[in-house]
PDB file of N, CA and C in Angstrom:
ATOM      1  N   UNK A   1     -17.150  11.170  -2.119  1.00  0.00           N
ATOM      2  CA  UNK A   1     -15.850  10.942  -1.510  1.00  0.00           C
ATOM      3  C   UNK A   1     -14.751  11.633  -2.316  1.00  0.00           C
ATOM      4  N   UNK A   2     -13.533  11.950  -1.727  1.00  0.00           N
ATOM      5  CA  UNK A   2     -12.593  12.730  -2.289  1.00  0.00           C
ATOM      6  C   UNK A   2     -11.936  11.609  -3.061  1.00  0.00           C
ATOM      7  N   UNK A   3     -11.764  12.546  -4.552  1.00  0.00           N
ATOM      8  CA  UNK A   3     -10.845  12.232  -5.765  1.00  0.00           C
ATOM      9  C   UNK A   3      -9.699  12.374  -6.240  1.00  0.00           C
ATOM     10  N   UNK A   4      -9.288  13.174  -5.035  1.00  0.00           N
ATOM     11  CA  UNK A   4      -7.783  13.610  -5.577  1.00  0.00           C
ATOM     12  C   UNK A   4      -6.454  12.401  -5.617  1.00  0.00           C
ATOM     13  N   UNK A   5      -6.029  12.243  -6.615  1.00  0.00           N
ATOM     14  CA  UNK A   5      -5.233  11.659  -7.053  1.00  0.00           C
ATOM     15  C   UNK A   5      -3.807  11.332  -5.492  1.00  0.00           C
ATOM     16  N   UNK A   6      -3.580  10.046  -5.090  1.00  0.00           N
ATOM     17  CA  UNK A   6      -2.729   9.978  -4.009  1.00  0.00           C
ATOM     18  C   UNK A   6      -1.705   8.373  -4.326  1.00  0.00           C
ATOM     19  N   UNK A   7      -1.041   8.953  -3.223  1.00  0.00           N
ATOM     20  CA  UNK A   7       0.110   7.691  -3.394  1.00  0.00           C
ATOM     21  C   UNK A   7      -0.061   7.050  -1.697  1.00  0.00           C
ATOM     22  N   UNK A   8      -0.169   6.117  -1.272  1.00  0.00           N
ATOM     23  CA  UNK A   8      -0.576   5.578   0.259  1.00  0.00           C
ATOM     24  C   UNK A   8       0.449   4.956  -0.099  1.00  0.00           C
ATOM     25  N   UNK A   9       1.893   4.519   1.057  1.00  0.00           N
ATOM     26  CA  UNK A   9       2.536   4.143   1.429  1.00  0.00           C
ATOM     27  C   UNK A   9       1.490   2.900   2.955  1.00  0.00           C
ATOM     28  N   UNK A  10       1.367   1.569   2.653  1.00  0.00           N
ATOM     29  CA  UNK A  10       0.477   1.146   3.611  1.00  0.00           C
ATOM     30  C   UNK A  10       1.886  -0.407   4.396  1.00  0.00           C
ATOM     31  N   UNK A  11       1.785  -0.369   5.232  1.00  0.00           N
ATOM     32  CA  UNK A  11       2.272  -1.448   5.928  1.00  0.00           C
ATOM     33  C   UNK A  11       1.284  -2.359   7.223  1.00  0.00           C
ATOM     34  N   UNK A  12       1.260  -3.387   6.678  1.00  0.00           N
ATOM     35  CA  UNK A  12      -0.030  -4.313   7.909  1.00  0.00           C
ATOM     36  C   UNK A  12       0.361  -5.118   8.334  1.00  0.00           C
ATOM     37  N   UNK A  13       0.743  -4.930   9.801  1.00  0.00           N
ATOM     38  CA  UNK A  13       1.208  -6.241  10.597  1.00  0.00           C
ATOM     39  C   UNK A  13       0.233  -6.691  11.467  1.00  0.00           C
ATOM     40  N   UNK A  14       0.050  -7.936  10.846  1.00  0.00           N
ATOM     41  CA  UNK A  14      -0.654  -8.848  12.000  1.00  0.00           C
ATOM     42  C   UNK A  14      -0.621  -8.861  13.789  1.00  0.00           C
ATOM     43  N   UNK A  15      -1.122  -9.122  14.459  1.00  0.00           N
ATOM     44  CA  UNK A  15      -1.045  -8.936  15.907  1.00  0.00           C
ATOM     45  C   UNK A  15      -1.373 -10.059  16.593  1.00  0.00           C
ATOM     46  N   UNK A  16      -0.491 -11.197  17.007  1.00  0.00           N
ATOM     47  CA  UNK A  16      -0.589 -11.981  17.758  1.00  0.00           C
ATOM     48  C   UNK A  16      -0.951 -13.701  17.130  1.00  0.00           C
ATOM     49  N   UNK A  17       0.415 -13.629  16.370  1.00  0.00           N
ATOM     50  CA  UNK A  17       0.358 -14.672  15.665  1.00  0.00           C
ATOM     51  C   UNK A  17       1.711 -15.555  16.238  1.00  0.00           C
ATOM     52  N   UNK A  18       1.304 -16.800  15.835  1.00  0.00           N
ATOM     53  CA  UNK A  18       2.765 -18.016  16.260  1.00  0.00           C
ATOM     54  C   UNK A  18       4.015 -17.457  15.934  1.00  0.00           C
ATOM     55  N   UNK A  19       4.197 -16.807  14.941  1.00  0.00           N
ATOM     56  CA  UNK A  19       5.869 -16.604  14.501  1.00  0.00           C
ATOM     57  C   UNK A  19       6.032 -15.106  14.295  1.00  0.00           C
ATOM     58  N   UNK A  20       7.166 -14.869  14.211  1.00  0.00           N
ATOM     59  CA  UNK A  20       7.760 -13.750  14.363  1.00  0.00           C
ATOM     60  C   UNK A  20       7.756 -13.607  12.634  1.00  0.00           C
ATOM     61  N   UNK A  21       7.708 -14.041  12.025  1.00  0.00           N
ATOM     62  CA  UNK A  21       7.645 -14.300  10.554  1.00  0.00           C
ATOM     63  C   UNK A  21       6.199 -13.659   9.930  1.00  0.00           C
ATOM     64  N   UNK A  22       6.464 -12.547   9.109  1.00  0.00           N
ATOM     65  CA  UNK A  22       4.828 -12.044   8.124  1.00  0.00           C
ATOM     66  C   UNK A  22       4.859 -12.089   6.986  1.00  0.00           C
ATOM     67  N   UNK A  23       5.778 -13.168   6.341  1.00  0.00           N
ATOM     68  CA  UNK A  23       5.505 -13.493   5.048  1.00  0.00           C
ATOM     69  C   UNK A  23       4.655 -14.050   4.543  1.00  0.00           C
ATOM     70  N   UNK A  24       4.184 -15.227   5.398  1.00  0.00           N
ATOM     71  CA  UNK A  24       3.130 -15.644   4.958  1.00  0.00           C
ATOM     72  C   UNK A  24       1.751 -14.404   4.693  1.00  0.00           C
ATOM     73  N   UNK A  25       1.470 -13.652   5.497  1.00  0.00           N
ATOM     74  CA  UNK A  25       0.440 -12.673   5.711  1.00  0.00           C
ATOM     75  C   UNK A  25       1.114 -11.707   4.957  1.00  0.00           C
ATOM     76  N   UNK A  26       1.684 -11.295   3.994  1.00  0.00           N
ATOM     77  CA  UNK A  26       2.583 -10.100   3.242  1.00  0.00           C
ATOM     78  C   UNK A  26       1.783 -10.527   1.954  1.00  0.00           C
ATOM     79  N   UNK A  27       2.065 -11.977   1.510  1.00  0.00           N
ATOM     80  CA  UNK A  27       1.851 -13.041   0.778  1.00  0.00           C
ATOM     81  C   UNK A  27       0.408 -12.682   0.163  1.00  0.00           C
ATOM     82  N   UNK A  28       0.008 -13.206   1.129  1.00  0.00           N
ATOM     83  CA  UNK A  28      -1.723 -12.850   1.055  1.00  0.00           C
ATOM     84  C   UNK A  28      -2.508 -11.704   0.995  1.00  0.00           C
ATOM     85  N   UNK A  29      -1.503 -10.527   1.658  1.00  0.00           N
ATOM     86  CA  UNK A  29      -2.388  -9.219   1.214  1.00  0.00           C
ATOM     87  C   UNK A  29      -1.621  -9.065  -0.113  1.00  0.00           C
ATOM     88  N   UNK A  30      -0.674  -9.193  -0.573  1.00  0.00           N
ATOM     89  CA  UNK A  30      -0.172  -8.694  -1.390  1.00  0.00           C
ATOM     90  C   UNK A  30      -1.177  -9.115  -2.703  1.00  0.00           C
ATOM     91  N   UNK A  31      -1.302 -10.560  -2.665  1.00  0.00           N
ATOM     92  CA  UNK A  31      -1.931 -10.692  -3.471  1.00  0.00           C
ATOM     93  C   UNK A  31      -3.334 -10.010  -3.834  1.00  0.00           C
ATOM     94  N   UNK A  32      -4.185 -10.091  -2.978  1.00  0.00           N
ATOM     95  CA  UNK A  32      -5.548  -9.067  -3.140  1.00  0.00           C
ATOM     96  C   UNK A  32      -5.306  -8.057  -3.880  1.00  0.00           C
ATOM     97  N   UNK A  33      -3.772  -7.740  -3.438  1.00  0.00           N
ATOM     98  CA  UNK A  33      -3.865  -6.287  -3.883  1.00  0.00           C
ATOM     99  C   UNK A  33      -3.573  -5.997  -5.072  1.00  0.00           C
ATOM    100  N   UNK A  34      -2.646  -6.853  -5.579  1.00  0.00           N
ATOM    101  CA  UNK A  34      -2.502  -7.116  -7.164  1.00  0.00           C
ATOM    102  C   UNK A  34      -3.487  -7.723  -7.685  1.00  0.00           C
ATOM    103  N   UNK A  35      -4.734  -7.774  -7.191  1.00  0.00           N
ATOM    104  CA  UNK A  35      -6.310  -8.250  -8.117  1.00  0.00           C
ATOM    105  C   UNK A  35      -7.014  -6.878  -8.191  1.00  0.00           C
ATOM    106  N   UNK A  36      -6.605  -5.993  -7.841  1.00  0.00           N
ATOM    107  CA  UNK A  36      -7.155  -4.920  -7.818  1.00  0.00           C
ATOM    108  C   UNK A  36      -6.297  -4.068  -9.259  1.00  0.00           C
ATOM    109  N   UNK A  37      -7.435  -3.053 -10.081  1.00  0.00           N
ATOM    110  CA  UNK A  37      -6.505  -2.244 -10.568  1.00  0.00           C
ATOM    111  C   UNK A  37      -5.937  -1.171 -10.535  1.00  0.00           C
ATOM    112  N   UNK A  38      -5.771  -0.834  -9.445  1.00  0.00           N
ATOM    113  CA  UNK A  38      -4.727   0.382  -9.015  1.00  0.00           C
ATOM    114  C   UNK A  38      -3.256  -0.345  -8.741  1.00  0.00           C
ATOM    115  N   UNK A  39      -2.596   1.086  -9.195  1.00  0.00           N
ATOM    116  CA  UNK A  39      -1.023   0.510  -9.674  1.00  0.00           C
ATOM    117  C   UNK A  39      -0.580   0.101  -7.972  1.00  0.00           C
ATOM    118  N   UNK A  40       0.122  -0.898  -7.916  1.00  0.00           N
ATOM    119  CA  UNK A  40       0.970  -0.921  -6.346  1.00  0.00           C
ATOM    120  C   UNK A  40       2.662  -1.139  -6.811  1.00  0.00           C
ATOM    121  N   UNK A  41       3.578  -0.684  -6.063  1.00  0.00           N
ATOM    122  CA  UNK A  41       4.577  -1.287  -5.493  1.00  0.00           C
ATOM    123  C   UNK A  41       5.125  -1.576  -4.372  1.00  0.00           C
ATOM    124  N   UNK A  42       5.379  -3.267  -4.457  1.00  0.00           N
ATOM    125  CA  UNK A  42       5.304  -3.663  -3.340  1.00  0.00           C
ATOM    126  C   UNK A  42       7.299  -3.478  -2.815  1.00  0.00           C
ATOM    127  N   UNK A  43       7.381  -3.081  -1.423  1.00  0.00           N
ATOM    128  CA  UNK A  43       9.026  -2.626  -1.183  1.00  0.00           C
ATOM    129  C   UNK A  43       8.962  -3.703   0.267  1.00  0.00           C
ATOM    130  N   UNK A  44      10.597  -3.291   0.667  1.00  0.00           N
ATOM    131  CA  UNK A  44      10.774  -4.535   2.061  1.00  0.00           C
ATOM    132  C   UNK A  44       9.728  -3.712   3.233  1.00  0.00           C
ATOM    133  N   UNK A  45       9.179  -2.610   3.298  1.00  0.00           N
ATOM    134  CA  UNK A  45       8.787  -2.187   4.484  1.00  0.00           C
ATOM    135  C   UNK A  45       7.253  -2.045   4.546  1.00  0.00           C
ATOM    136  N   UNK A  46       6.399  -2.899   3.207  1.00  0.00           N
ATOM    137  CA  UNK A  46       5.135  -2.243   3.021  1.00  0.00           C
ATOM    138  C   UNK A  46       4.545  -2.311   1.636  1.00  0.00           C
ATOM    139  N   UNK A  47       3.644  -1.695   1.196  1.00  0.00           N
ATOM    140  CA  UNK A  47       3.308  -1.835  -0.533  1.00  0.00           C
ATOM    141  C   UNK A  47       3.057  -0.035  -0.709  1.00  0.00           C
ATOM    142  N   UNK A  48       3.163   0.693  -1.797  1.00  0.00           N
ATOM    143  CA  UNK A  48       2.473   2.050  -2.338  1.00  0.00           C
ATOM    144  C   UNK A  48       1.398   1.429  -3.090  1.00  0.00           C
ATOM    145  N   UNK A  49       0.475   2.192  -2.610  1.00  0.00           N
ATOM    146  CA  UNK A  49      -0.975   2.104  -4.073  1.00  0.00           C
ATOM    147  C   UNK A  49      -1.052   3.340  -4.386  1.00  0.00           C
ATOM    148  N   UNK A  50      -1.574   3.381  -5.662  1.00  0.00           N
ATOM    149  CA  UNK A  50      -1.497   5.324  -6.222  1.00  0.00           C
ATOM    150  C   UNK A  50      -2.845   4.402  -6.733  1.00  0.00           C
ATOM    151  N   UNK A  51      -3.374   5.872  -7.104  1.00  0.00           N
ATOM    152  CA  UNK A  51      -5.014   6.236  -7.634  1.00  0.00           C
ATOM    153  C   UNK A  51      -5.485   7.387  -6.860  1.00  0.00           C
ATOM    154  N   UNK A  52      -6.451   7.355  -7.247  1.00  0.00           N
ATOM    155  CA  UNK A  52      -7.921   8.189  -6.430  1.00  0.00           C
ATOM    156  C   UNK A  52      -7.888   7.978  -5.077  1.00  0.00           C
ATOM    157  N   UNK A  53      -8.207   8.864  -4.345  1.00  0.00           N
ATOM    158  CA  UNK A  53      -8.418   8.594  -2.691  1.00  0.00           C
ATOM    159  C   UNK A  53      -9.133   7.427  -2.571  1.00  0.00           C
ATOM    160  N   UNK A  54     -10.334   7.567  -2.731  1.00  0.00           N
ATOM    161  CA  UNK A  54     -11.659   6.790  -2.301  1.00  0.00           C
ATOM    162  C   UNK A  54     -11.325   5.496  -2.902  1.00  0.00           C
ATOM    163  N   UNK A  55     -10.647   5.095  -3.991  1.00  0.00           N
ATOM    164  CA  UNK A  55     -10.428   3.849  -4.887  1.00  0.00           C
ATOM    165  C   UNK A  55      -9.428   3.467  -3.331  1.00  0.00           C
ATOM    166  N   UNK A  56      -8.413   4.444  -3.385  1.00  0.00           N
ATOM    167  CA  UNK A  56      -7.501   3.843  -2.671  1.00  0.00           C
ATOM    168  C   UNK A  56      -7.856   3.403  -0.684  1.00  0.00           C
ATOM    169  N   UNK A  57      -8.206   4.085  -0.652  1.00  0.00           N
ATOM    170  CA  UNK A  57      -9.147   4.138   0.961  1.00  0.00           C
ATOM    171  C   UNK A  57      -9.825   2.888   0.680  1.00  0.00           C
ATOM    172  N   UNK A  58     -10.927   3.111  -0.249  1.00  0.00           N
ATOM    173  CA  UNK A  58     -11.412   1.597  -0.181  1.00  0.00           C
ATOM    174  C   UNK A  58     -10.843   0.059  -0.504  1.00  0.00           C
ATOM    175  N   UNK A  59      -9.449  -0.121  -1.087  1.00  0.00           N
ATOM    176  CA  UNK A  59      -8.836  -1.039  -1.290  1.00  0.00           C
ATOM    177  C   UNK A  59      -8.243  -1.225   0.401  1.00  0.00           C
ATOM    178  N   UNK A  60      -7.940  -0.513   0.813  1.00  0.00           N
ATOM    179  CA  UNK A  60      -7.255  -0.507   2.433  1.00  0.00           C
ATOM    180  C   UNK A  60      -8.359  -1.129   3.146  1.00  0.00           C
ATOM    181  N   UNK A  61      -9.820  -0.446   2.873  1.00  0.00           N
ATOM    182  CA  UNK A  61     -10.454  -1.121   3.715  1.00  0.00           C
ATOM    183  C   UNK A  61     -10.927  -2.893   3.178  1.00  0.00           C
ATOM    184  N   UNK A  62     -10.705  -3.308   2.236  1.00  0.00           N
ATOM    185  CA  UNK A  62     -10.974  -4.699   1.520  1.00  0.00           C
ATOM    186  C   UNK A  62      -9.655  -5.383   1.918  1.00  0.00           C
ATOM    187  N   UNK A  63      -8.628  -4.914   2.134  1.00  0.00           N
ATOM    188  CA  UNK A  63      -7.465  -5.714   2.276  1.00  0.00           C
ATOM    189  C   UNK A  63      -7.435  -6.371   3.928  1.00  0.00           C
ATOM    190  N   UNK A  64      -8.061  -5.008   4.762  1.00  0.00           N
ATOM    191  CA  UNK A  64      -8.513  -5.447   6.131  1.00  0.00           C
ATOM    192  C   UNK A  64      -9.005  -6.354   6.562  1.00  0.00           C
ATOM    193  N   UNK A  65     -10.517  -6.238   5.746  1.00  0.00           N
ATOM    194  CA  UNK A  65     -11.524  -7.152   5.674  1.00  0.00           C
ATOM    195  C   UNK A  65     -11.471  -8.621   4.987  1.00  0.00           C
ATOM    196  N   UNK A  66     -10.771  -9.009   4.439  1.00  0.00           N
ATOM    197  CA  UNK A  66      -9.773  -9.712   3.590  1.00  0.00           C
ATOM    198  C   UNK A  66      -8.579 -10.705   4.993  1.00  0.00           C
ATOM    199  N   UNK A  67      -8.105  -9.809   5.344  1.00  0.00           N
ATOM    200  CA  UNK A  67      -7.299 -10.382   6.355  1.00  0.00           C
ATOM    201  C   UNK A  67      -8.043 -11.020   7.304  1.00  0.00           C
ATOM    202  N   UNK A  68      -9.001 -10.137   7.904  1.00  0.00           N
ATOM    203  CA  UNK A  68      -9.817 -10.944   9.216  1.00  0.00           C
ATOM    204  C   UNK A  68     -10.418 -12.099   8.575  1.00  0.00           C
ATOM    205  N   UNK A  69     -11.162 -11.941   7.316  1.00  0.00           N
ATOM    206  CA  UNK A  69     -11.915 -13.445   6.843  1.00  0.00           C
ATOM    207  C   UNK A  69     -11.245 -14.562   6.761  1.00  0.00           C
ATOM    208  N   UNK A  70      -9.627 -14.327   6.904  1.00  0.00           N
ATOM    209  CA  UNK A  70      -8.478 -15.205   6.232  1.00  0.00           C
ATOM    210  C   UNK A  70      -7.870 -15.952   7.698  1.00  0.00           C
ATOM    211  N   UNK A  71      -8.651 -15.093   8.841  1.00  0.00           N
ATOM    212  CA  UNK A  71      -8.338 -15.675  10.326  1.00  0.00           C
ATOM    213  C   UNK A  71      -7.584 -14.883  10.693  1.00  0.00           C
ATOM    214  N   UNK A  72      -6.979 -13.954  10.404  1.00  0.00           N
ATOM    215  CA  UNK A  72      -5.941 -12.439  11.519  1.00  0.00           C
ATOM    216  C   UNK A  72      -7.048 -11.635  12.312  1.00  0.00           C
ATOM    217  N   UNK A  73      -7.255 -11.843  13.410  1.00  0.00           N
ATOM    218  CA  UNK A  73      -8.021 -11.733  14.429  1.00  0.00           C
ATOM    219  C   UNK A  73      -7.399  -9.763  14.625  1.00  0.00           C
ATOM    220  N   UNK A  74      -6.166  -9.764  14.552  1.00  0.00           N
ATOM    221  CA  UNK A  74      -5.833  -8.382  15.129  1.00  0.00           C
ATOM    222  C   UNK A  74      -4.895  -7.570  13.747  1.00  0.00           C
ATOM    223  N   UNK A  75      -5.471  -7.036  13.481  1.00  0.00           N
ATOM    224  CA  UNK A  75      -4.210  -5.901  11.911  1.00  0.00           C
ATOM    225  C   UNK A  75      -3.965  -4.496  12.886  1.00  0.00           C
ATOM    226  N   UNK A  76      -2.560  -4.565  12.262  1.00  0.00           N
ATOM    227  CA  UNK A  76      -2.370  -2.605  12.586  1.00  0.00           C
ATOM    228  C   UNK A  76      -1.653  -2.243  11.530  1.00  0.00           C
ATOM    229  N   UNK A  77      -2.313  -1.252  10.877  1.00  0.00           N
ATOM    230  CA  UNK A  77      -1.715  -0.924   9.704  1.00  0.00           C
ATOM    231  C   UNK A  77      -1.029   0.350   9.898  1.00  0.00           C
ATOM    232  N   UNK A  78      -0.085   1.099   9.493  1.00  0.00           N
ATOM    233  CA  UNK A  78       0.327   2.246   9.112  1.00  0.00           C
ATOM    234  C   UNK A  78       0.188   2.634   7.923  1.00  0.00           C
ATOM    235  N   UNK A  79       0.093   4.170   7.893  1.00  0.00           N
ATOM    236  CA  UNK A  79      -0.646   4.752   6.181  1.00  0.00           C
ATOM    237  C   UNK A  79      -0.051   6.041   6.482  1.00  0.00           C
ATOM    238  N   UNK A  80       0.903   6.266   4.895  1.00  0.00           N
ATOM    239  CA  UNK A  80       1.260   7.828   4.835  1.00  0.00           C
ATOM    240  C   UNK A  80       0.871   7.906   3.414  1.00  0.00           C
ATOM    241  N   UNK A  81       0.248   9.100   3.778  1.00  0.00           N
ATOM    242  CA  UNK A  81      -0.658   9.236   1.895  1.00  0.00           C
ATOM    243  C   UNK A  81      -0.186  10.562   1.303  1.00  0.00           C
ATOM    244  N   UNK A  82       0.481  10.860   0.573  1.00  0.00           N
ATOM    245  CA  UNK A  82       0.997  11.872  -0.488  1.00  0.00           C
ATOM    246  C   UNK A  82      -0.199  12.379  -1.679  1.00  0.00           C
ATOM    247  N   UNK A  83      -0.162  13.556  -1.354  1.00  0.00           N
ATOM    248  CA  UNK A  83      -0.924  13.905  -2.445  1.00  0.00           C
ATOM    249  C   UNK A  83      -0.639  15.230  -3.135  1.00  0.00           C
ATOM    250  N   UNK A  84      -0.727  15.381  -4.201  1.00  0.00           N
ATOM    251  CA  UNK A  84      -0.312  16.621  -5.420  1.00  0.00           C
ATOM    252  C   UNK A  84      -1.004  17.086  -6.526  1.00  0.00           C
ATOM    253  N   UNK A  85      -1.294  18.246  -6.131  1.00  0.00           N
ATOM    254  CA  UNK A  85      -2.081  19.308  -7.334  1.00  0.00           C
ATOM    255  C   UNK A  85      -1.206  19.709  -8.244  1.00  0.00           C
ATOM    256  N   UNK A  86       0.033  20.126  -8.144  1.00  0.00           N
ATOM    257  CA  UNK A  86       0.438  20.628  -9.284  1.00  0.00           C
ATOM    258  C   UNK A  86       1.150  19.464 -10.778  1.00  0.00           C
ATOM    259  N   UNK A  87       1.225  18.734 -10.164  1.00  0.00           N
ATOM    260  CA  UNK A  87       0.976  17.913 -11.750  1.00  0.00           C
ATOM    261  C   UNK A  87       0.734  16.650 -11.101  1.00  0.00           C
ATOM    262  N   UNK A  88       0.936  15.512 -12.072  1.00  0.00           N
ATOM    263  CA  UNK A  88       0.894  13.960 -11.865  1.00  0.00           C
ATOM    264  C   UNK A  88       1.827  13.309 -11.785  1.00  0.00           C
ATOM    265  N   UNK A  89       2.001  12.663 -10.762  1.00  0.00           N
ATOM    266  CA  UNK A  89       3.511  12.131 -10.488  1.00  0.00           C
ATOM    267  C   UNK A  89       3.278  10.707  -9.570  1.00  0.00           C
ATOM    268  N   UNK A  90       3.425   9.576 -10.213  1.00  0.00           N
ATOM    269  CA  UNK A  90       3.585   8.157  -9.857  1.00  0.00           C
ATOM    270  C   UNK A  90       5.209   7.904  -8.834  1.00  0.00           C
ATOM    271  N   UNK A  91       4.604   6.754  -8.321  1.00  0.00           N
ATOM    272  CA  UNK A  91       5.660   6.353  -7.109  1.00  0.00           C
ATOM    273  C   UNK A  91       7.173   5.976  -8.139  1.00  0.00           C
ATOM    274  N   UNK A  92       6.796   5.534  -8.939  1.00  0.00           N
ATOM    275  CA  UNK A  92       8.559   5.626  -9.690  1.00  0.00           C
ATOM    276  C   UNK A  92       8.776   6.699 -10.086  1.00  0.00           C
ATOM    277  N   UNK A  93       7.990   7.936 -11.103  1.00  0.00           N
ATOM    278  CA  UNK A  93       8.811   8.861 -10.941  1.00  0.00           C
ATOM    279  C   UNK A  93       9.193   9.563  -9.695  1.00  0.00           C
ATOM    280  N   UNK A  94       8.904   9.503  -8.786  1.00  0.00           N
ATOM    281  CA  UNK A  94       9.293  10.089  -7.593  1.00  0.00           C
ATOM    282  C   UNK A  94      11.015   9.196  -7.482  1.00  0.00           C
ATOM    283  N   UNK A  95      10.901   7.683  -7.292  1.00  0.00           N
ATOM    284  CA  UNK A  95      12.176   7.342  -7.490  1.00  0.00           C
ATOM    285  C   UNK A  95      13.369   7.899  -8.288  1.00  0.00           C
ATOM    286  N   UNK A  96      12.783   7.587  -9.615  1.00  0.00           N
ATOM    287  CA  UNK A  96      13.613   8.430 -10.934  1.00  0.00           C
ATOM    288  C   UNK A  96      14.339   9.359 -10.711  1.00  0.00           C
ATOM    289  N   UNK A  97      13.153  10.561 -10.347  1.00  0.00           N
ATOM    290  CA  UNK A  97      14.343  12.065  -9.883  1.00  0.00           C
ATOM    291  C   UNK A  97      15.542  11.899  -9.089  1.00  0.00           C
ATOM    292  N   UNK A  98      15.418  10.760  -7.628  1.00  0.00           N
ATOM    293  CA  UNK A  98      16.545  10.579  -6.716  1.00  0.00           C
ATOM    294  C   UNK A  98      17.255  10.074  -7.532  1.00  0.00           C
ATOM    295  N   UNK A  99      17.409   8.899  -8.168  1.00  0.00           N
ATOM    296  CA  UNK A  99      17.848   8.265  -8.914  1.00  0.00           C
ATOM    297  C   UNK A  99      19.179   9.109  -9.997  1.00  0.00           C
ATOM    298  N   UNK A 100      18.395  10.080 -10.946  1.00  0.00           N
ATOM    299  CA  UNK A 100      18.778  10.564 -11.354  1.00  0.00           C
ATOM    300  C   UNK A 100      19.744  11.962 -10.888  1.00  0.00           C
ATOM    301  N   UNK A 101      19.297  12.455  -9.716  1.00  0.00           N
ATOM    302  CA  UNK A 101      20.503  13.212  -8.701  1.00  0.00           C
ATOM    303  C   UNK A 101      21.290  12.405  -8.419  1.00  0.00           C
ATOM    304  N   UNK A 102      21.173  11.417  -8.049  1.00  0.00           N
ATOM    305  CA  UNK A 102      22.274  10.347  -7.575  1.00  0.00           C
ATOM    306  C   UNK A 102      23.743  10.255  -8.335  1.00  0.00           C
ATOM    307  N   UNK A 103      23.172   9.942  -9.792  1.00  0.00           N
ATOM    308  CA  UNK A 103      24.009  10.232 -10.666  1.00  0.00           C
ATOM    309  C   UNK A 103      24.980  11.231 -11.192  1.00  0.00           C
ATOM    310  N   UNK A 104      24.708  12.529 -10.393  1.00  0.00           N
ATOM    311  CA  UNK A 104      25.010  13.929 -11.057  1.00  0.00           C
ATOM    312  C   UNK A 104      26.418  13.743 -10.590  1.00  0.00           C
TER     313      UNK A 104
END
């Protein structure tokens, strides 16, 4: 499986639950996902995981699988995955640089 180093931007909304409310279910993946050791940050629209593809692909697919065992009958996730050869670059430094234009 591919190794190249990525950043997944992932968001999972439940499908056909009592409330209009996904905190509770935010709650619960979130947590899995901080048992895992690939770096995440979690934001209002979603979580980033950085690592390895395949580390990261396969945490997406455990968080799935994770949800249905937990009783979410229906997930739809969205996934935008960033990836870069010419050096190494984590989801905060990507912040940082804006950050730091911001300032100029």
């Amino acid at each position: 499986m591919a190794k190249v180093p990525c950043l997944a931007d992932v968001c999972m909304v439940p499908i056909g639950t009592n409330s209009a409310s996904v905190s509770d279910f935010v709650t619960l993946i979130e947590r899995k996902i901080r048992e895992s050791p690939l770096k995440s940050t979690l934001h209002s629209a979603g979580t980033t995981i950085e690592g390895p593809w395949d580390e990261v692909m396969s945490l997406i697919g455990e968080i799935h699988e994770y949800a249905h065992a937990n009783g979410y009958v229906r997930i739809q996730s969205d996934i935008r995955i960033g990836t870069r050869t010419d050096k190494v670059q984590t989801a905060q430094d990507k912040i940082d640089v804006v950050l730091k234009k911001l300032n100029q």
